[in-house]
Protein backbone atom coordinates (compact mmCIF):
# COMPACT_ATOMS: atom_id res chain seq x y z
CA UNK A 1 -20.13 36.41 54.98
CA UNK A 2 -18.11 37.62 51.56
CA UNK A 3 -19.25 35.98 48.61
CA UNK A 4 -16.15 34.13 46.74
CA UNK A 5 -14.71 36.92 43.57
CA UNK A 6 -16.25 35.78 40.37
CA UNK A 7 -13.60 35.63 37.85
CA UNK A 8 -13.58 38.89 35.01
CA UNK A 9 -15.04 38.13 31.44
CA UNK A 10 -11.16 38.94 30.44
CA UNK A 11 -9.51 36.40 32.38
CA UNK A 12 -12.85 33.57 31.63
CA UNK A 13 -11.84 34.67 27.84
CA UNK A 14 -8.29 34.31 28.21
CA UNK A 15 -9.06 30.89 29.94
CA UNK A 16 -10.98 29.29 27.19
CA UNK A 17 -8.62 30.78 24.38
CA UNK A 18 -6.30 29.04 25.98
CA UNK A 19 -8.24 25.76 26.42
CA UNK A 20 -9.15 25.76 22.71
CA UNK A 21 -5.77 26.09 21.56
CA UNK A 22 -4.55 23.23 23.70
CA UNK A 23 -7.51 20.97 22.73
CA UNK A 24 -6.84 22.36 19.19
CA UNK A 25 -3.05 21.36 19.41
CA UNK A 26 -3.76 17.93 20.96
CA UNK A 27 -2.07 18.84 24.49
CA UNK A 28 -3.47 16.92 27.74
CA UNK A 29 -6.09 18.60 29.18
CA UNK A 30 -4.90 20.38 32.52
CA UNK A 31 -8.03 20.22 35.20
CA UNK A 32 -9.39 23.52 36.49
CA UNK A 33 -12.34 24.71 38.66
CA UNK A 34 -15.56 24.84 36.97
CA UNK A 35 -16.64 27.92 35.26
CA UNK A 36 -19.63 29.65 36.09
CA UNK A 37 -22.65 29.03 34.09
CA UNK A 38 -22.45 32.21 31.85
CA UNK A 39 -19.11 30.75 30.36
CA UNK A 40 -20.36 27.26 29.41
CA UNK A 41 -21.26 28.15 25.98
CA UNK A 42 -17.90 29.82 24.93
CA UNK A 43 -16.41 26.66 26.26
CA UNK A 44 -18.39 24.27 24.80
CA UNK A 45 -17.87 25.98 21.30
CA UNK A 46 -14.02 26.64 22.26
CA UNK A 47 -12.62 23.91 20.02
CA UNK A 48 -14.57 24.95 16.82
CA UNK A 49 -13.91 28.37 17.26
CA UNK A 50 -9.89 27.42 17.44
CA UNK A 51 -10.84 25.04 14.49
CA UNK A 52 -11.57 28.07 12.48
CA UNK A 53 -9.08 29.48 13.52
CA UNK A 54 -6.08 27.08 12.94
CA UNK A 55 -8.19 26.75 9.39
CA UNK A 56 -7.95 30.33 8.21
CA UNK A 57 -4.27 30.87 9.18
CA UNK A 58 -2.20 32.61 6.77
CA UNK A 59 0.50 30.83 5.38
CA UNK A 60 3.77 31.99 3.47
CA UNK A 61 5.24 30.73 0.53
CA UNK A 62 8.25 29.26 0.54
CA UNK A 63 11.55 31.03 -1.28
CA UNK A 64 12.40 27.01 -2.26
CA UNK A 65 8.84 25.67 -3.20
CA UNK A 66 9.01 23.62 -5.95
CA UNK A 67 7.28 24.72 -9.16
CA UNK A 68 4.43 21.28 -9.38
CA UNK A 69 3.81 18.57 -5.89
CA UNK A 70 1.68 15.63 -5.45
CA UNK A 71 -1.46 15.79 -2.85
CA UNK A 72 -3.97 13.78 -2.24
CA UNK A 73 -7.15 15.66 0.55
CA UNK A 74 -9.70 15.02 2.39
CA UNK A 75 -12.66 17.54 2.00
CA UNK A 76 -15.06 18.02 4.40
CA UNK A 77 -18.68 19.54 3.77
CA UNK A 78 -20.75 22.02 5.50
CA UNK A 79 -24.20 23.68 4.39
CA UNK A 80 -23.19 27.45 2.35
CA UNK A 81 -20.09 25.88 0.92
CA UNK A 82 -19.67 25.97 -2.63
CA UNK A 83 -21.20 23.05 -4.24
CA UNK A 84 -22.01 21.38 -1.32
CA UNK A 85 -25.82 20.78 -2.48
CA UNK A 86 -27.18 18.56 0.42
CA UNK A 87 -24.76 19.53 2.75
CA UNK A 88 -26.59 19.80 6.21
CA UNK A 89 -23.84 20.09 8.84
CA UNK A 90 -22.81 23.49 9.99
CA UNK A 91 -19.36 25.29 9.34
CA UNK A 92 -18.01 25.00 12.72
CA UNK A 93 -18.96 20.70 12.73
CA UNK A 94 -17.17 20.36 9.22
CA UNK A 95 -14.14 21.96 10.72
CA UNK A 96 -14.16 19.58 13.77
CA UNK A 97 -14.79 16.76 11.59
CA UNK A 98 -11.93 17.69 9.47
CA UNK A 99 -9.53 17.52 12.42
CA UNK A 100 -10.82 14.58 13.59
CA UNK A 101 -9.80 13.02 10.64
CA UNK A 102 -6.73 14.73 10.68
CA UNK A 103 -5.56 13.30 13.98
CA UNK A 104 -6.82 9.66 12.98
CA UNK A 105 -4.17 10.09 9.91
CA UNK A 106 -1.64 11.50 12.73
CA UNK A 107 -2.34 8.53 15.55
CA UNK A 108 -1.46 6.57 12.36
CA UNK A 109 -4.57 5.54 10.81
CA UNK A 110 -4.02 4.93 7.09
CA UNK A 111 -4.71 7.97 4.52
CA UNK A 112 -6.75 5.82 1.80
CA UNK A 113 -9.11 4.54 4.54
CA UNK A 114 -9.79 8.12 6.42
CA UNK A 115 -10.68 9.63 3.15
CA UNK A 116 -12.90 6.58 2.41
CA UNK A 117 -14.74 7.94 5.71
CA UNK A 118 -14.25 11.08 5.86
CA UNK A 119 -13.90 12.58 1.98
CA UNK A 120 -17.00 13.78 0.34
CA UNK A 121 -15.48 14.70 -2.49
CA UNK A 122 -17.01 12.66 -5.63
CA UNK A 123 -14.39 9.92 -6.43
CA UNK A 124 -12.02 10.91 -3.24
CA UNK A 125 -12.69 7.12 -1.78
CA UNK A 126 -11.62 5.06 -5.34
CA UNK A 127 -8.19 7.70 -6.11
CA UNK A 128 -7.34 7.63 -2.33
CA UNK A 129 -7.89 11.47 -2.35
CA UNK A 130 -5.22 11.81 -5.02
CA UNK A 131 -5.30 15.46 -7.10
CA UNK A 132 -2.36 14.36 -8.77
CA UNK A 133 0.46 17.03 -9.45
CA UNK A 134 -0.87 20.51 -9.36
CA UNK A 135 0.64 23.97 -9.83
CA UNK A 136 -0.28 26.64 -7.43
CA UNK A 137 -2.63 28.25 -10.45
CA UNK A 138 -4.83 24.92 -10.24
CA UNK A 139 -5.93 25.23 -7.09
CA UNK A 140 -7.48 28.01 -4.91
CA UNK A 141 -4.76 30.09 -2.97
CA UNK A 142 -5.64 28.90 0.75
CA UNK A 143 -5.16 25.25 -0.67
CA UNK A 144 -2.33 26.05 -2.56
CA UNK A 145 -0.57 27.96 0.64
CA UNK A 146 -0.73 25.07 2.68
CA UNK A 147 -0.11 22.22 0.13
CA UNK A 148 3.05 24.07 -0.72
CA UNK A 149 4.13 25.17 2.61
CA UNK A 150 4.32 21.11 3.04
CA UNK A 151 7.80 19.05 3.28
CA UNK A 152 7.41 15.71 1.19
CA UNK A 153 5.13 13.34 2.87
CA UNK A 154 3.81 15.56 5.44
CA UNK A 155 -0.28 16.50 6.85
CA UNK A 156 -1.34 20.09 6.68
CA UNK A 157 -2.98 21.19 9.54
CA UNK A 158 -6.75 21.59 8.64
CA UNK A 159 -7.24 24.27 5.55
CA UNK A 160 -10.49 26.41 4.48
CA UNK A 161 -11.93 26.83 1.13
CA UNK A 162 -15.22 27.73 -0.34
CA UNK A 163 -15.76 24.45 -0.69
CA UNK A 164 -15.20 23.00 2.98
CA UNK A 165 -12.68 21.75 5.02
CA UNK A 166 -9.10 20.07 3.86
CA UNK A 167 -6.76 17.82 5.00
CA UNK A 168 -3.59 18.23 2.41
CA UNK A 169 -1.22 15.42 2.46
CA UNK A 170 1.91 15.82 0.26
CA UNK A 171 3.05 13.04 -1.79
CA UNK A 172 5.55 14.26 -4.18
């Protein structure tokens, strides 16, 4: 008897690119046959990898931006970040805790009390995350890309620095 075709490492890639992205972009979860055992791993670490991803996305400037905005973050942690002393989680579980708190903010969950939770950031929890208004020269490029990609009151998808993980939220 023929043994069933085993799938190609291209199309078991192509597979869990795809699953990451959807996870990544909050789409329903289609069901499909189980992988073999060899992909497992790549799947399990499918949504961090599109984490990192989604987090190190170039972004444009804007011909409009306006010179100054108001943000207030979230900053997320991980061990090697810059002064993150203490830090113990790893790169790819800051990321994914990063987005979680980005999608409690978009289910509706108020700003103030995710970065009470989630902000490790010295003072984040008693200013509400608040930077204030900033100029794209106070802030490191990556954070200033997305913060001033934003429309007023919008979420930025999840943002990398040395420091960690962002949420930007544009105020003004």
């Amino acid at each position: 008897m023929r043994q069933p075709a085993r799938p190609s490492p291209l199309v078991l890639l192509g597979t869990a690119l795809a699953t990451a992205l959807a996870t990544a972009c909050g789409a329903p979860q289609a069901p499909h046959a189980a992988a073999p055992d060899s992909a497992a791993p790549a799947e399990a670490s499918a949504p961090a990898a599109a984490c990192l991803a989604a987090a190190a996305a170039k972004r444009e400037a804007r011909a409009d931006e306006p010179s100054r905005i108001g943000v207030k973050h979230i900053l997320v942690r991980h061990a090697g970040a810059e002064r993150a002393e203490g830090a113990t989680r790893t790169r790819e579980e800051a990321c994914l805790r990063a987005m979680e708190a980005r999608d409690k903010i978009r289910d509706g969950a108020d700003f103030d009390e995710v970065v009470a939770t989630y902000s490790e950031e010295a003072g984040a929890a008693s200013r509400g995350g608040s930077l204030g208004t900033i100029e794209r020269a106070d802030v490191l490029p990556p954070f200033a890309d997305a913060a001033f990609e934003l429309d007023l009151h919008q979420l930025s998808d999840v943002v990398e620095t040395r420091y960690g993980f962002h949420v930007i939220f544009r105020t003004e």
